[in-house]
PDB file of N, CA and C in Angstrom:
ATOM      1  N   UNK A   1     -51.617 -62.533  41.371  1.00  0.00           N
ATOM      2  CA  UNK A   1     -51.589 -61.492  42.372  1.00  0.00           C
ATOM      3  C   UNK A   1     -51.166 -60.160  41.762  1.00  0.00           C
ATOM      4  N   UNK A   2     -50.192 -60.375  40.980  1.00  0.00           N
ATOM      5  CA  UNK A   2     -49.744 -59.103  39.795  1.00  0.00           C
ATOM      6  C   UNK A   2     -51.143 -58.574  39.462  1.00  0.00           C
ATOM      7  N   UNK A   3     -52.035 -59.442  38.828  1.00  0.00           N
ATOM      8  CA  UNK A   3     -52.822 -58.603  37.876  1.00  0.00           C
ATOM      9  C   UNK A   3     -53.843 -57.954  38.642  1.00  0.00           C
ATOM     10  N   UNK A   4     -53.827 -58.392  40.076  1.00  0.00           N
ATOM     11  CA  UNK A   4     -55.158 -57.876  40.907  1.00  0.00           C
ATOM     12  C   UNK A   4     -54.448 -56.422  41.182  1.00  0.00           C
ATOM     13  N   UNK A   5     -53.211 -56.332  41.431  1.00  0.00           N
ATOM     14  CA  UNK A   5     -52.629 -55.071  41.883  1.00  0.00           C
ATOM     15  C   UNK A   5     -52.445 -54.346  41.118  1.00  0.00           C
ATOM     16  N   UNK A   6     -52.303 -54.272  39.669  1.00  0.00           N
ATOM     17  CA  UNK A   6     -52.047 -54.053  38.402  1.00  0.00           C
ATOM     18  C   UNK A   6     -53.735 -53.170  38.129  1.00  0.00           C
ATOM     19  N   UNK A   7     -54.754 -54.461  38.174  1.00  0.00           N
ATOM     20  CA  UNK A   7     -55.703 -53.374  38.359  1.00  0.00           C
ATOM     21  C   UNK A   7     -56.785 -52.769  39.032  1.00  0.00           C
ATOM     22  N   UNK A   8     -56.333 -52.792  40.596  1.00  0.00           N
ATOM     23  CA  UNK A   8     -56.579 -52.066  41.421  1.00  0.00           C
ATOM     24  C   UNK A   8     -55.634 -50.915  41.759  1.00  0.00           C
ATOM     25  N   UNK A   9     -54.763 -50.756  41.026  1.00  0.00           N
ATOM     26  CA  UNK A   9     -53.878 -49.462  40.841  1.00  0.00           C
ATOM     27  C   UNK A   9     -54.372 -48.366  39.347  1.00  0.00           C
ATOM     28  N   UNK A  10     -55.206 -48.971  38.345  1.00  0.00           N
ATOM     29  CA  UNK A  10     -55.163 -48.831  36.982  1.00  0.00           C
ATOM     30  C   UNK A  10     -56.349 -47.878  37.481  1.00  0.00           C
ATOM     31  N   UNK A  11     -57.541 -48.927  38.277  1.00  0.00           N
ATOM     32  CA  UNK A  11     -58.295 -48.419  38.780  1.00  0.00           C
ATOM     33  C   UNK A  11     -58.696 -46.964  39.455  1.00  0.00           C
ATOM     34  N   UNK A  12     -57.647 -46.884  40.620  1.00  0.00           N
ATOM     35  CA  UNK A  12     -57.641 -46.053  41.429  1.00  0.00           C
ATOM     36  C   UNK A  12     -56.810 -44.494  40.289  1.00  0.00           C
ATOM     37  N   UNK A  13     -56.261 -44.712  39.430  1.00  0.00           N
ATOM     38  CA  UNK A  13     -55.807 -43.612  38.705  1.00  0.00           C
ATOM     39  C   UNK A  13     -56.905 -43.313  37.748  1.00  0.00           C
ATOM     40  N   UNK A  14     -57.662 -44.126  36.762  1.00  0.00           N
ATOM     41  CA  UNK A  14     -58.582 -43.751  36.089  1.00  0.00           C
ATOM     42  C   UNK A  14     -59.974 -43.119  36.915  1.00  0.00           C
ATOM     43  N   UNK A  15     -60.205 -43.773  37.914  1.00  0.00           N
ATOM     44  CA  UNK A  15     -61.186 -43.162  38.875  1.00  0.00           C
ATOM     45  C   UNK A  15     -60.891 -41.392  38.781  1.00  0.00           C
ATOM     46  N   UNK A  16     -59.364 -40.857  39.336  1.00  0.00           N
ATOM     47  CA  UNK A  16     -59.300 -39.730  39.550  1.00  0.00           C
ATOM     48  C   UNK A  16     -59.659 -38.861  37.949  1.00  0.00           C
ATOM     49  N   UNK A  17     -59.508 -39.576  37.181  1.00  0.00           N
ATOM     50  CA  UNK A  17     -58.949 -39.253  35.588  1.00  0.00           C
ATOM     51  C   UNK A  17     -60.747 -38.968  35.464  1.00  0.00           C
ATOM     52  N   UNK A  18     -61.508 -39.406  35.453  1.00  0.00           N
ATOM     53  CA  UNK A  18     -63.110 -39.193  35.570  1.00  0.00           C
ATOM     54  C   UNK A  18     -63.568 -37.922  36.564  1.00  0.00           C
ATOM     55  N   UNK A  19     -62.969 -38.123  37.733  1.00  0.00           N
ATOM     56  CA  UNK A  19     -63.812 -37.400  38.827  1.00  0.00           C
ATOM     57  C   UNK A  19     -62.863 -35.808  38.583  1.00  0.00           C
ATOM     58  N   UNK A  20     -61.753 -35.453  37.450  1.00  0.00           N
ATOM     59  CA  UNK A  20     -61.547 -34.153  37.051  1.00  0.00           C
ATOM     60  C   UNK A  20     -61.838 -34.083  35.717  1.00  0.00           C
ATOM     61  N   UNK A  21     -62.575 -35.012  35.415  1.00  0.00           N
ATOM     62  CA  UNK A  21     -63.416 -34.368  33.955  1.00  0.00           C
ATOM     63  C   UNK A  21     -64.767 -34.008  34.204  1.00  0.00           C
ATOM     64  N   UNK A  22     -65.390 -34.850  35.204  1.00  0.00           N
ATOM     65  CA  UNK A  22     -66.390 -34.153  35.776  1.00  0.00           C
ATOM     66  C   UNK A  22     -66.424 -33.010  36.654  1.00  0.00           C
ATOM     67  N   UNK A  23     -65.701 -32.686  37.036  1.00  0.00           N
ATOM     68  CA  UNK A  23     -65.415 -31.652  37.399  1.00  0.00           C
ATOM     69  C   UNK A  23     -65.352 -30.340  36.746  1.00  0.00           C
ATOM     70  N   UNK A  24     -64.745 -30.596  35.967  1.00  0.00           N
ATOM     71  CA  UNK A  24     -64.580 -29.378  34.592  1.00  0.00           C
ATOM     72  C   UNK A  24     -65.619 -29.375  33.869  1.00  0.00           C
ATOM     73  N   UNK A  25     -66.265 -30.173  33.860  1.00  0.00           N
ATOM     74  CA  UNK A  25     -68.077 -30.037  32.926  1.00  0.00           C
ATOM     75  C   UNK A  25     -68.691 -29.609  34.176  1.00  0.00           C
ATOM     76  N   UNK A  26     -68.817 -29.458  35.178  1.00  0.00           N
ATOM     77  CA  UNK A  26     -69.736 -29.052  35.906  1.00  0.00           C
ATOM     78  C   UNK A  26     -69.681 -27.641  35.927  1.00  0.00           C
ATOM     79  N   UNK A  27     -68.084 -27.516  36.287  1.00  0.00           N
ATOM     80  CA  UNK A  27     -67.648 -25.947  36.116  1.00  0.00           C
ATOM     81  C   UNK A  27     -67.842 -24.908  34.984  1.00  0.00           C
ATOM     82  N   UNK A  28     -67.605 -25.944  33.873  1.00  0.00           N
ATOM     83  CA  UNK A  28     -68.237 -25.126  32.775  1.00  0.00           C
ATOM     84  C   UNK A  28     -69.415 -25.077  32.025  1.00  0.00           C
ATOM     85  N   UNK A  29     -70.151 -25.871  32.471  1.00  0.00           N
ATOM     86  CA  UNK A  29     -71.860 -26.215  32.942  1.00  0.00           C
ATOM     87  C   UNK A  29     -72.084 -24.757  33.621  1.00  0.00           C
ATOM     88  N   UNK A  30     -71.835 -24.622  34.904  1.00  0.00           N
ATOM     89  CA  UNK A  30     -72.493 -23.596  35.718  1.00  0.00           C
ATOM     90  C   UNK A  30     -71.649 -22.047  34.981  1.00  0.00           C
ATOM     91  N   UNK A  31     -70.326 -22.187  34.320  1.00  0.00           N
ATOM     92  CA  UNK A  31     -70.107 -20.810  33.971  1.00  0.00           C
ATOM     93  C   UNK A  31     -71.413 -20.589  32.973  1.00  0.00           C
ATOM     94  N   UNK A  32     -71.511 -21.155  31.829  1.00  0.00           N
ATOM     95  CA  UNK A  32     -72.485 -21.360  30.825  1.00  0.00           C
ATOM     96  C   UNK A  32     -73.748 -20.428  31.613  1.00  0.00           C
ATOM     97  N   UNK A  33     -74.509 -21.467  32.381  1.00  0.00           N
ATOM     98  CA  UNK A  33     -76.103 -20.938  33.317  1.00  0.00           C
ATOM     99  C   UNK A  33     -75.282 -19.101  33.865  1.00  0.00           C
ATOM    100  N   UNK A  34     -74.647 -19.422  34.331  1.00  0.00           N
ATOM    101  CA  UNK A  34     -74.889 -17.733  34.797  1.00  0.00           C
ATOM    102  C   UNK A  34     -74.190 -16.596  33.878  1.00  0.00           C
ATOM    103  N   UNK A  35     -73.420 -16.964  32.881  1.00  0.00           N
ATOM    104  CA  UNK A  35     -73.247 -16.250  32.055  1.00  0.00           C
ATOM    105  C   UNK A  35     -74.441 -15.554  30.832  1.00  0.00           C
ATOM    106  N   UNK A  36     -75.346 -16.530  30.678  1.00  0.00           N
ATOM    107  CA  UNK A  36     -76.362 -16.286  29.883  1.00  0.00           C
ATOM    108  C   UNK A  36     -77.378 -15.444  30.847  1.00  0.00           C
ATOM    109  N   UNK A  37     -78.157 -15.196  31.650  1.00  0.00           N
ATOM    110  CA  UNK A  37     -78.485 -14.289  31.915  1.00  0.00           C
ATOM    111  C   UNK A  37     -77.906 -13.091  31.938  1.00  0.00           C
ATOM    112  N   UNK A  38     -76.791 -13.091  32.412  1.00  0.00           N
ATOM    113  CA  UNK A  38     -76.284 -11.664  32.105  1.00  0.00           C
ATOM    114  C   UNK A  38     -76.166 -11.000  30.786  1.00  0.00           C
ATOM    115  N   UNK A  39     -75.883 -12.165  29.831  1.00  0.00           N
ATOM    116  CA  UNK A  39     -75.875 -11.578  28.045  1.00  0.00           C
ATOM    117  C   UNK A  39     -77.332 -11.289  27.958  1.00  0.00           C
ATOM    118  N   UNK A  40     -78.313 -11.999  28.408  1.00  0.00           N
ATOM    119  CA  UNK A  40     -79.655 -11.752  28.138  1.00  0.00           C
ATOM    120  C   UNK A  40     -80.250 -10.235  28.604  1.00  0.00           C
ATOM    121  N   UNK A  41     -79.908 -10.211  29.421  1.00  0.00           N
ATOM    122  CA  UNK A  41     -80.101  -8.396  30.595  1.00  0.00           C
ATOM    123  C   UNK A  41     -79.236  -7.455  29.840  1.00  0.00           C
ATOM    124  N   UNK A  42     -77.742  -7.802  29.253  1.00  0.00           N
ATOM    125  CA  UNK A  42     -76.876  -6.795  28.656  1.00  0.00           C
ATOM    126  C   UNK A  42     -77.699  -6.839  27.197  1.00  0.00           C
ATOM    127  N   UNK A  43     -78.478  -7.497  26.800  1.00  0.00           N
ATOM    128  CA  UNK A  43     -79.035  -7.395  25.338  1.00  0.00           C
ATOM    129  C   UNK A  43     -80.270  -6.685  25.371  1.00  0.00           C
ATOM    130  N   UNK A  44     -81.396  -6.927  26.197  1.00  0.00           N
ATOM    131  CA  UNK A  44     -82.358  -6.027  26.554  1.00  0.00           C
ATOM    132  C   UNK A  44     -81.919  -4.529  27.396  1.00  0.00           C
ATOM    133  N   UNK A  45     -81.005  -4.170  27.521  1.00  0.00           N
ATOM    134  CA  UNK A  45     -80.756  -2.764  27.761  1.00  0.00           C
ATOM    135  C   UNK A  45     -80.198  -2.245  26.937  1.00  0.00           C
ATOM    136  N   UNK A  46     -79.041  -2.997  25.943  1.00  0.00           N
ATOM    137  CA  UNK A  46     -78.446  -2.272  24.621  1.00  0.00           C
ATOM    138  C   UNK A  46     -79.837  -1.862  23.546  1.00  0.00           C
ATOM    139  N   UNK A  47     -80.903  -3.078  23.849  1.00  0.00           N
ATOM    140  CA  UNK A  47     -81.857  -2.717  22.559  1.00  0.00           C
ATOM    141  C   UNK A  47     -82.637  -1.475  23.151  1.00  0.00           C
ATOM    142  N   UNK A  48     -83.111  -1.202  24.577  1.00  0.00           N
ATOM    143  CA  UNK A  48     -83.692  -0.305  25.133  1.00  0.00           C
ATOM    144  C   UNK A  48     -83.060   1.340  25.123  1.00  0.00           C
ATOM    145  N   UNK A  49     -82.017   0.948  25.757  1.00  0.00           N
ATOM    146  CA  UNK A  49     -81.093   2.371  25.609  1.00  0.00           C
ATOM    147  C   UNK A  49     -80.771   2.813  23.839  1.00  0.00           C
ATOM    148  N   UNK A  50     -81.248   4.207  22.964  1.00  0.00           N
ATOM    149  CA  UNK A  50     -80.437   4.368  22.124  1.00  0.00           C
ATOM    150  C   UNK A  50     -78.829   4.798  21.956  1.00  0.00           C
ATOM    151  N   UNK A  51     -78.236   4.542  20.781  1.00  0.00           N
ATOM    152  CA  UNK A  51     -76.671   4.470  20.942  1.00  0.00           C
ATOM    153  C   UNK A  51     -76.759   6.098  20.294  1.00  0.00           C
ATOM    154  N   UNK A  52     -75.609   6.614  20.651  1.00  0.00           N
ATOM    155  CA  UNK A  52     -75.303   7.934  20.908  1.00  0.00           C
ATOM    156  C   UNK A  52     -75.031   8.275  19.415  1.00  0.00           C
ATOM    157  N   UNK A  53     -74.692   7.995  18.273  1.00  0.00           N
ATOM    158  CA  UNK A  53     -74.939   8.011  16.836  1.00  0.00           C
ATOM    159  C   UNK A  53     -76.504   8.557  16.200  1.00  0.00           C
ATOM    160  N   UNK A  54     -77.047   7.625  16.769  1.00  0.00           N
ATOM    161  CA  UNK A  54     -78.678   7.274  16.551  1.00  0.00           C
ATOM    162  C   UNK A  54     -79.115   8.647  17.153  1.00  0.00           C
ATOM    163  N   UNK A  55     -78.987   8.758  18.129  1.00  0.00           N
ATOM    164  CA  UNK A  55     -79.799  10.280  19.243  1.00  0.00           C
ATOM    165  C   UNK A  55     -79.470  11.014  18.923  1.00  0.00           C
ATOM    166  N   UNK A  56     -78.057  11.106  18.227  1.00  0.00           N
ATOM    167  CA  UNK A  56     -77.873  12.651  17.282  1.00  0.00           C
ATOM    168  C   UNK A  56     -78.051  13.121  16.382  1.00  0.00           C
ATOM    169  N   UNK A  57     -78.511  11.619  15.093  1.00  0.00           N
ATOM    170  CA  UNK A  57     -79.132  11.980  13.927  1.00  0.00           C
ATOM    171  C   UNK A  57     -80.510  12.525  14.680  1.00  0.00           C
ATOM    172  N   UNK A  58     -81.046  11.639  15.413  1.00  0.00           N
ATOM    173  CA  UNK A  58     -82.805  11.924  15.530  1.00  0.00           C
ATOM    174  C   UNK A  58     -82.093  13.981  15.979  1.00  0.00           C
ATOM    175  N   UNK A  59     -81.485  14.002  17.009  1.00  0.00           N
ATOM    176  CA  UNK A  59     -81.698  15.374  17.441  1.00  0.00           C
ATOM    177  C   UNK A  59     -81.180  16.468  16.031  1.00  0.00           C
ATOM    178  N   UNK A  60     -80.714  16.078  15.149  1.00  0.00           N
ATOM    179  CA  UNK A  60     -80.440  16.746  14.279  1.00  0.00           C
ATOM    180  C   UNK A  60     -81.792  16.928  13.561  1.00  0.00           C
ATOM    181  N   UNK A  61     -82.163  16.094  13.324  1.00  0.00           N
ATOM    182  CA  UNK A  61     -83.656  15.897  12.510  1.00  0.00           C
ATOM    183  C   UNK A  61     -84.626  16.826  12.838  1.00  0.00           C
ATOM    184  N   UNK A  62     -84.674  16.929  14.437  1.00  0.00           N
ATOM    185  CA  UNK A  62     -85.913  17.367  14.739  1.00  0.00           C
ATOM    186  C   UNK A  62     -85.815  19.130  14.488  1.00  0.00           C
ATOM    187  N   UNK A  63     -84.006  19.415  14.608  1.00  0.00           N
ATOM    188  CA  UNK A  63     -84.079  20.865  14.649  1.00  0.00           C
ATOM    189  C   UNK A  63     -84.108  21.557  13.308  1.00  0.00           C
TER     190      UNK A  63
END
Protein backbone atom coordinates (compact mmCIF):
# COMPACT_ATOMS: atom_id res chain seq x y z
CA UNK A 1 0.00 0.00 0.00
CA UNK A 2 3.23 2.18 0.75
CA UNK A 3 4.45 1.77 -2.68
CA UNK A 4 1.09 2.60 -4.48
CA UNK A 5 1.10 5.94 -2.47
CA UNK A 6 4.73 6.41 -2.81
CA UNK A 7 4.03 6.40 -6.46
CA UNK A 8 1.05 8.05 -6.98
CA UNK A 9 2.58 10.95 -5.07
CA UNK A 10 6.09 10.65 -7.19
CA UNK A 11 3.70 10.80 -9.92
CA UNK A 12 1.62 13.68 -9.28
CA UNK A 13 4.99 15.89 -8.58
CA UNK A 14 6.86 14.79 -11.72
CA UNK A 15 3.66 15.38 -13.80
CA UNK A 16 3.90 19.16 -12.59
CA UNK A 17 7.87 18.98 -13.14
CA UNK A 18 6.95 18.29 -17.13
CA UNK A 19 3.89 20.48 -17.55
CA UNK A 20 6.55 23.71 -16.43
CA UNK A 21 9.08 22.61 -18.78
CA UNK A 22 6.68 22.61 -21.31
CA UNK A 23 5.67 25.49 -20.60
CA UNK A 24 8.88 27.34 -20.84
CA UNK A 25 9.60 25.78 -24.37
CA UNK A 26 6.48 26.96 -25.58
CA UNK A 27 7.17 30.38 -24.21
CA UNK A 28 10.37 30.47 -25.60
CA UNK A 29 9.24 28.80 -28.80
CA UNK A 30 6.77 31.71 -29.43
CA UNK A 31 9.38 34.53 -28.08
CA UNK A 32 11.79 33.01 -30.86
CA UNK A 33 8.62 33.21 -33.92
CA UNK A 34 7.91 36.79 -33.16
CA UNK A 35 11.12 38.03 -32.44
CA UNK A 36 12.50 37.05 -35.84
CA UNK A 37 10.33 38.96 -37.90
CA UNK A 38 11.00 41.93 -36.32
CA UNK A 39 15.02 41.36 -36.74
CA UNK A 40 14.05 40.53 -40.30
CA UNK A 41 12.03 44.13 -40.97
CA UNK A 42 14.85 45.92 -38.60
CA UNK A 43 17.48 44.36 -41.19
CA UNK A 44 15.73 45.30 -44.43
CA UNK A 45 15.37 48.96 -43.36
CA UNK A 46 19.00 49.29 -41.87
CA UNK A 47 20.15 47.88 -45.44
CA UNK A 48 17.57 50.34 -47.21
CA UNK A 49 18.07 53.48 -45.20
CA UNK A 50 21.85 54.91 -45.68
CA UNK A 51 23.86 55.48 -42.33
CA UNK A 52 24.67 59.07 -41.77
CA UNK A 53 28.69 58.49 -42.24
CA UNK A 54 28.01 57.05 -45.72
CA UNK A 55 25.57 60.23 -46.91
CA UNK A 56 28.22 62.53 -45.95
CA UNK A 57 31.08 61.05 -47.67
CA UNK A 58 28.69 60.62 -50.86
CA UNK A 59 27.56 64.50 -50.17
CA UNK A 60 31.08 65.49 -49.88
CA UNK A 61 31.94 63.78 -53.12
CA UNK A 62 29.48 65.19 -55.16
CA UNK A 63 30.45 68.89 -54.17
Amino acid sequence: MKRIILAFGLSLMLSGCVTATLATAVVKTTAAVVTLPVKAVGAAAKAITPDGEEADERANESD
